[in-house]
Protein backbone atom coordinates (compact mmCIF):
# COMPACT_ATOMS: atom_id res chain seq x y z
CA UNK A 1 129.34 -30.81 34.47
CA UNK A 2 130.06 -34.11 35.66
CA UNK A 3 128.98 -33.34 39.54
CA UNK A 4 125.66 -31.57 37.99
CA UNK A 5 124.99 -34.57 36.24
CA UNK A 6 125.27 -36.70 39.15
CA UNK A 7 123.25 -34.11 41.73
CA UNK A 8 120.61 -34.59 38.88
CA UNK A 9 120.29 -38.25 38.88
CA UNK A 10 120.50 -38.20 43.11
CA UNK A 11 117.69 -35.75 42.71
CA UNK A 12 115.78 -37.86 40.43
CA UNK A 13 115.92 -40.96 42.48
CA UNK A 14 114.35 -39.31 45.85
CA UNK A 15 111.22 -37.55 43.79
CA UNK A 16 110.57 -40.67 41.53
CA UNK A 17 110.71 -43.43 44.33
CA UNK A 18 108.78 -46.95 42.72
CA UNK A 19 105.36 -46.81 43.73
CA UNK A 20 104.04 -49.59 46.32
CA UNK A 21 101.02 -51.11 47.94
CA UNK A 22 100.77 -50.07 51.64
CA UNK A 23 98.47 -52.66 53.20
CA UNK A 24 96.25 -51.50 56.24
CA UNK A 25 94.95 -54.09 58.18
CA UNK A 26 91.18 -54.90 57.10
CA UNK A 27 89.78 -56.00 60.88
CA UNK A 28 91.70 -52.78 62.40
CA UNK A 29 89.99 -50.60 60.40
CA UNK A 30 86.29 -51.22 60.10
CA UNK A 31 83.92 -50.11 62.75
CA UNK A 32 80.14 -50.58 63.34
CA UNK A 33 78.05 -49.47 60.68
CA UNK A 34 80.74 -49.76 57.96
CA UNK A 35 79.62 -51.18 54.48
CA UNK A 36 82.43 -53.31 53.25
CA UNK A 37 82.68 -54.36 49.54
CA UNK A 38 85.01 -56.86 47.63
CA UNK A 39 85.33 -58.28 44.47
CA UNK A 40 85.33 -61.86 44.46
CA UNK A 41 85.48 -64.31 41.32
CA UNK A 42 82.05 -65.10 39.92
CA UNK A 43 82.48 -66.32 36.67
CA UNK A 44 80.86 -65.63 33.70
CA UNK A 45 78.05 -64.02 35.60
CA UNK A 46 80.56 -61.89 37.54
CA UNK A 47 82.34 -60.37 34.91
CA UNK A 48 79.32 -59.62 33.02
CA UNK A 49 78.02 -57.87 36.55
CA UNK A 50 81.31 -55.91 36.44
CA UNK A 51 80.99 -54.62 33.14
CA UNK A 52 77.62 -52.71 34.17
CA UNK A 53 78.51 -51.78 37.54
CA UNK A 54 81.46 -49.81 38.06
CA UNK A 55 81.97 -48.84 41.58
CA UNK A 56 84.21 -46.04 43.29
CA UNK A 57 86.82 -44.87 41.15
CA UNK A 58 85.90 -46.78 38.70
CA UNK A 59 86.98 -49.83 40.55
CA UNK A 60 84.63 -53.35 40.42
CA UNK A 61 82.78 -54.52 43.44
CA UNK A 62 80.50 -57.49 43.38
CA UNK A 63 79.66 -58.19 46.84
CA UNK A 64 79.16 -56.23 50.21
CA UNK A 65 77.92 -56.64 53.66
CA UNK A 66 77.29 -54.62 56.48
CA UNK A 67 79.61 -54.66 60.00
CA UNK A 68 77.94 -54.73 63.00
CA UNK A 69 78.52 -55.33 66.88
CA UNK A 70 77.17 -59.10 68.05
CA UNK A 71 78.35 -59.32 71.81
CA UNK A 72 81.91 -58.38 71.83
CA UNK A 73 82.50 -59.25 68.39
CA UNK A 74 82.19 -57.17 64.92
CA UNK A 75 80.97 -59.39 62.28
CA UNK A 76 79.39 -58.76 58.87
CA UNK A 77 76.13 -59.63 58.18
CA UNK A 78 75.64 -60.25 54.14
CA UNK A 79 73.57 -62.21 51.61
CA UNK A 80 75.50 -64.41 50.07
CA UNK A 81 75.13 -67.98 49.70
CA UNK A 82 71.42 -69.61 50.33
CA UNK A 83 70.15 -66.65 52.80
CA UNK A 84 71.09 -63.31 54.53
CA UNK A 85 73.55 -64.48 57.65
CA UNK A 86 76.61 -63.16 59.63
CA UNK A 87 80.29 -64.38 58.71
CA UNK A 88 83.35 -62.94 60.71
CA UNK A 89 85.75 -60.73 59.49
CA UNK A 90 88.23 -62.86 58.58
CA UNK A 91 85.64 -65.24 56.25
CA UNK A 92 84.64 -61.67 54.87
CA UNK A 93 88.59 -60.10 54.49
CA UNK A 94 89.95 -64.03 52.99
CA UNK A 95 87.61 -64.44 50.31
CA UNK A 96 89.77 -61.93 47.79
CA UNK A 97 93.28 -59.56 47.98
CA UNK A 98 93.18 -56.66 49.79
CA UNK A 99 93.30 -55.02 46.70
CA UNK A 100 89.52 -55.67 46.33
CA UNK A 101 88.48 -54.62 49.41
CA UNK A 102 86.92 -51.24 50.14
CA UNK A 103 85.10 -50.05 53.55
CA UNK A 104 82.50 -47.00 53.12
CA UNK A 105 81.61 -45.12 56.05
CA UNK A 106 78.47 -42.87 56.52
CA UNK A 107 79.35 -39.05 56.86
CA UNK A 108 79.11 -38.09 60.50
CA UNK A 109 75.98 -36.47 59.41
CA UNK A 110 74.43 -39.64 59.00
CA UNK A 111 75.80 -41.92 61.63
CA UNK A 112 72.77 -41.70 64.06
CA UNK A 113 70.79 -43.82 61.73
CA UNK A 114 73.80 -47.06 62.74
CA UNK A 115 72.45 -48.49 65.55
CA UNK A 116 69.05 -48.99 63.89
CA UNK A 117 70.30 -50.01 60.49
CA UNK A 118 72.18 -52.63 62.13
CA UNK A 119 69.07 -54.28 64.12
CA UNK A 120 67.06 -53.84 60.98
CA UNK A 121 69.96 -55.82 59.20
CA UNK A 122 70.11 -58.35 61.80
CA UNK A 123 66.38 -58.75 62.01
CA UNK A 124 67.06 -60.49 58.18
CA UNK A 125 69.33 -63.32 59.24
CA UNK A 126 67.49 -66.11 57.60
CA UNK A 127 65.89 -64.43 54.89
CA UNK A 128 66.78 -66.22 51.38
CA UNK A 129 68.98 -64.80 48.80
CA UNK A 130 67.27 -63.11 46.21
CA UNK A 131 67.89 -64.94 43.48
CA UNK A 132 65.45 -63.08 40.76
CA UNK A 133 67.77 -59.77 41.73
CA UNK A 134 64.43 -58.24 42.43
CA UNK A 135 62.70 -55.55 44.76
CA UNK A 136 59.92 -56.75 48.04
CA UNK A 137 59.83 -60.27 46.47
CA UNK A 138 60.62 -61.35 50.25
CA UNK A 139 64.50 -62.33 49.42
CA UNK A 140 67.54 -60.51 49.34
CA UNK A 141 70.47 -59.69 47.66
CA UNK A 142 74.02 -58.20 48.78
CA UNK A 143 73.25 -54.79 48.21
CA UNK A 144 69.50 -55.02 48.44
CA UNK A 145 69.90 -56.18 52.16
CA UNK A 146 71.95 -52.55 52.96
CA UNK A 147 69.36 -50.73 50.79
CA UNK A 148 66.19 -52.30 52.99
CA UNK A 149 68.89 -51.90 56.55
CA UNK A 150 68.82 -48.47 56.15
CA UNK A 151 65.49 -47.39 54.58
CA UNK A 152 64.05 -48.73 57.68
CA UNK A 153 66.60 -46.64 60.04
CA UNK A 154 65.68 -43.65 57.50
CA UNK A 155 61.75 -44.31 58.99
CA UNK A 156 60.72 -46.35 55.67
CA UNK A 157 62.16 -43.42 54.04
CA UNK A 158 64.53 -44.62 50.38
CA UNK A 159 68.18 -43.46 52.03
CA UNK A 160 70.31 -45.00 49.15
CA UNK A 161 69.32 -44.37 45.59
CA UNK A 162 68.21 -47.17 43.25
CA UNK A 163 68.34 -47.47 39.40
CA UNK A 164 67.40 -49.25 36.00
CA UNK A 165 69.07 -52.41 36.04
CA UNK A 166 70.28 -53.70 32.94
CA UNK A 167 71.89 -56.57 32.29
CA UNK A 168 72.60 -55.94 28.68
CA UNK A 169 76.49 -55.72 27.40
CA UNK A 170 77.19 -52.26 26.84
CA UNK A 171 78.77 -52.82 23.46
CA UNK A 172 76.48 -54.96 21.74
CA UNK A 173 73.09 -53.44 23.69
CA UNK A 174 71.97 -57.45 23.85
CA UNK A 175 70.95 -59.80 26.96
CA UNK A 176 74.50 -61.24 28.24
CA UNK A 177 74.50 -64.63 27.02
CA UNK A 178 75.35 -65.85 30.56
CA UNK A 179 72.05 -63.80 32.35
CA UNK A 180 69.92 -65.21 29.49
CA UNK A 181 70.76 -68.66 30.65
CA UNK A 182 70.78 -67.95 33.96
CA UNK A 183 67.08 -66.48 33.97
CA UNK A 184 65.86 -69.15 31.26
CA UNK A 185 67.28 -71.86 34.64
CA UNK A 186 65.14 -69.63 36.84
CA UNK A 187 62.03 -70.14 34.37
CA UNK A 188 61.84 -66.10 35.52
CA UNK A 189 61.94 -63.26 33.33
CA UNK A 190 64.85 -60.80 33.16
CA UNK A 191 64.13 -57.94 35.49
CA UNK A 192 65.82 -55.39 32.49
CA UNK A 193 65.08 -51.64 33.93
CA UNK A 194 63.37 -52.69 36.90
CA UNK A 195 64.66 -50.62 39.81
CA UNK A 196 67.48 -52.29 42.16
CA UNK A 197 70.60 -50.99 43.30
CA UNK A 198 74.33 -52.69 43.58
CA UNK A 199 77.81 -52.97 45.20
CA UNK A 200 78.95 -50.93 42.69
CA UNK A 201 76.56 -47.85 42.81
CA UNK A 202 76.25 -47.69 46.64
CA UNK A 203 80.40 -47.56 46.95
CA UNK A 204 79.92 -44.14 44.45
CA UNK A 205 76.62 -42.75 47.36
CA UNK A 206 78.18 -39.50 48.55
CA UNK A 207 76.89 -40.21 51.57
CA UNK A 208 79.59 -42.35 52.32
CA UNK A 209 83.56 -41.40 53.04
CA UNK A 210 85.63 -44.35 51.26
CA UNK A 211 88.51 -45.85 53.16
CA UNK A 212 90.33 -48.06 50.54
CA UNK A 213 92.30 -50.68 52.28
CA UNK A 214 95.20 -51.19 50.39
CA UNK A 215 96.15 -48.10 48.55
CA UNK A 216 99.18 -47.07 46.53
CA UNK A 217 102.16 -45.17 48.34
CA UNK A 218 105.46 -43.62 47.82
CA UNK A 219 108.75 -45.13 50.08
């Protein structure tokens, strides 16, 4: 009984190994045409964005940008900031843990549209963030700068999917105190339904294969 007991517990401690976060390196990983997406601290305003916008696997992502090829570099274009520029990887990867990073790459099906998505993307350095969060008011934001990159590879043709925005709490169906002050800075009404799209939604297309970066593993 004794030496069953013990085969038991030796057993036990191979199939239930701890659980552990296997890191893959961010910059090793992405390639051209990637959308990358992290979640970075935005205060009051970011949480109440997370609370409306899960993203893949029910996971929140505030922010993405777009890899592409300048010379013999990859860098990531994004709007973030005052206007619609490229940062390196590394800015991109150090601004949160790898835990809330997450690269999407278009199905093979799709990759032909890459080359032009990224000159489209490019062709926006420069362009001012879109504060307002709203659709051809000549700014952009994050995801609105992927969403305009690759309807104009698609031949002017909607290739990601936009929805009602809302930017009510869930719970109590009212305006987030924090977008209500935010809009009332702005002097600019709250864009509630109007179509737009976010980091969130586009890391759920299915026309995208997610490669998490840090993911959970057994020893």
């Amino acid at each position: 009984m004794f030496r069953f007991v013990i085969a038991i517990l030796f057993l036990s401690s191979i199939l239930g190994e701890k659980c552990f976060a296997r890191q893959s390196s961010f910059s090793a990983l992405v390639q051209e045409g990637d959308i990358v997406f992290q979640h970075i601290d935005g205060g009051e305003l970011g949480r109440a964005i997370d609370k409306v916008t899960a993203g893949f696997s029910g996971r929140d992502y505030n922010h993405c940008g777009m890899v592409v090829r300048v010379g013999d570099s990859l860098q990531v274009i994004e709007a973030i900031g005052s206007k619609v520029h490229l940062s390196t990887i590394a800015e991109f990867e150090k601004r949160c843990s790898p835990l809330d990073l997450l690269i999407g790459r278009l199905h093979p099906a799709y990759r032909h549209l890459v080359t032009k998505a990224e000159k489209a993307a490019l062709s926006f350095q420069g362009v001012p963030y879109d504060d307002y969060f709203e659709m051809d008011n000549g700014k952009l934001y994050c995801s609105e700068l992927i969403y305009e990159a690759f309807r104009q590879a698609n031949h002017g043709k909607p290739f990601f999917n936009l929805k009602p925005m809302t930017f009510k709490d869930p719970e109590t169906k009212a305006l987030f105190p924090s977008w209500v002050e935010y809009f009332a800075k702005l002097k600019h009404q709250i864009p509630q339904n109007k179509p737009g799209i976010n980091p969130g939604l586009l890391s759920r297309s299915l026309k995208l294969t997610i490669i998490p970066v840090t993911r959970l593993s057994t020893r």
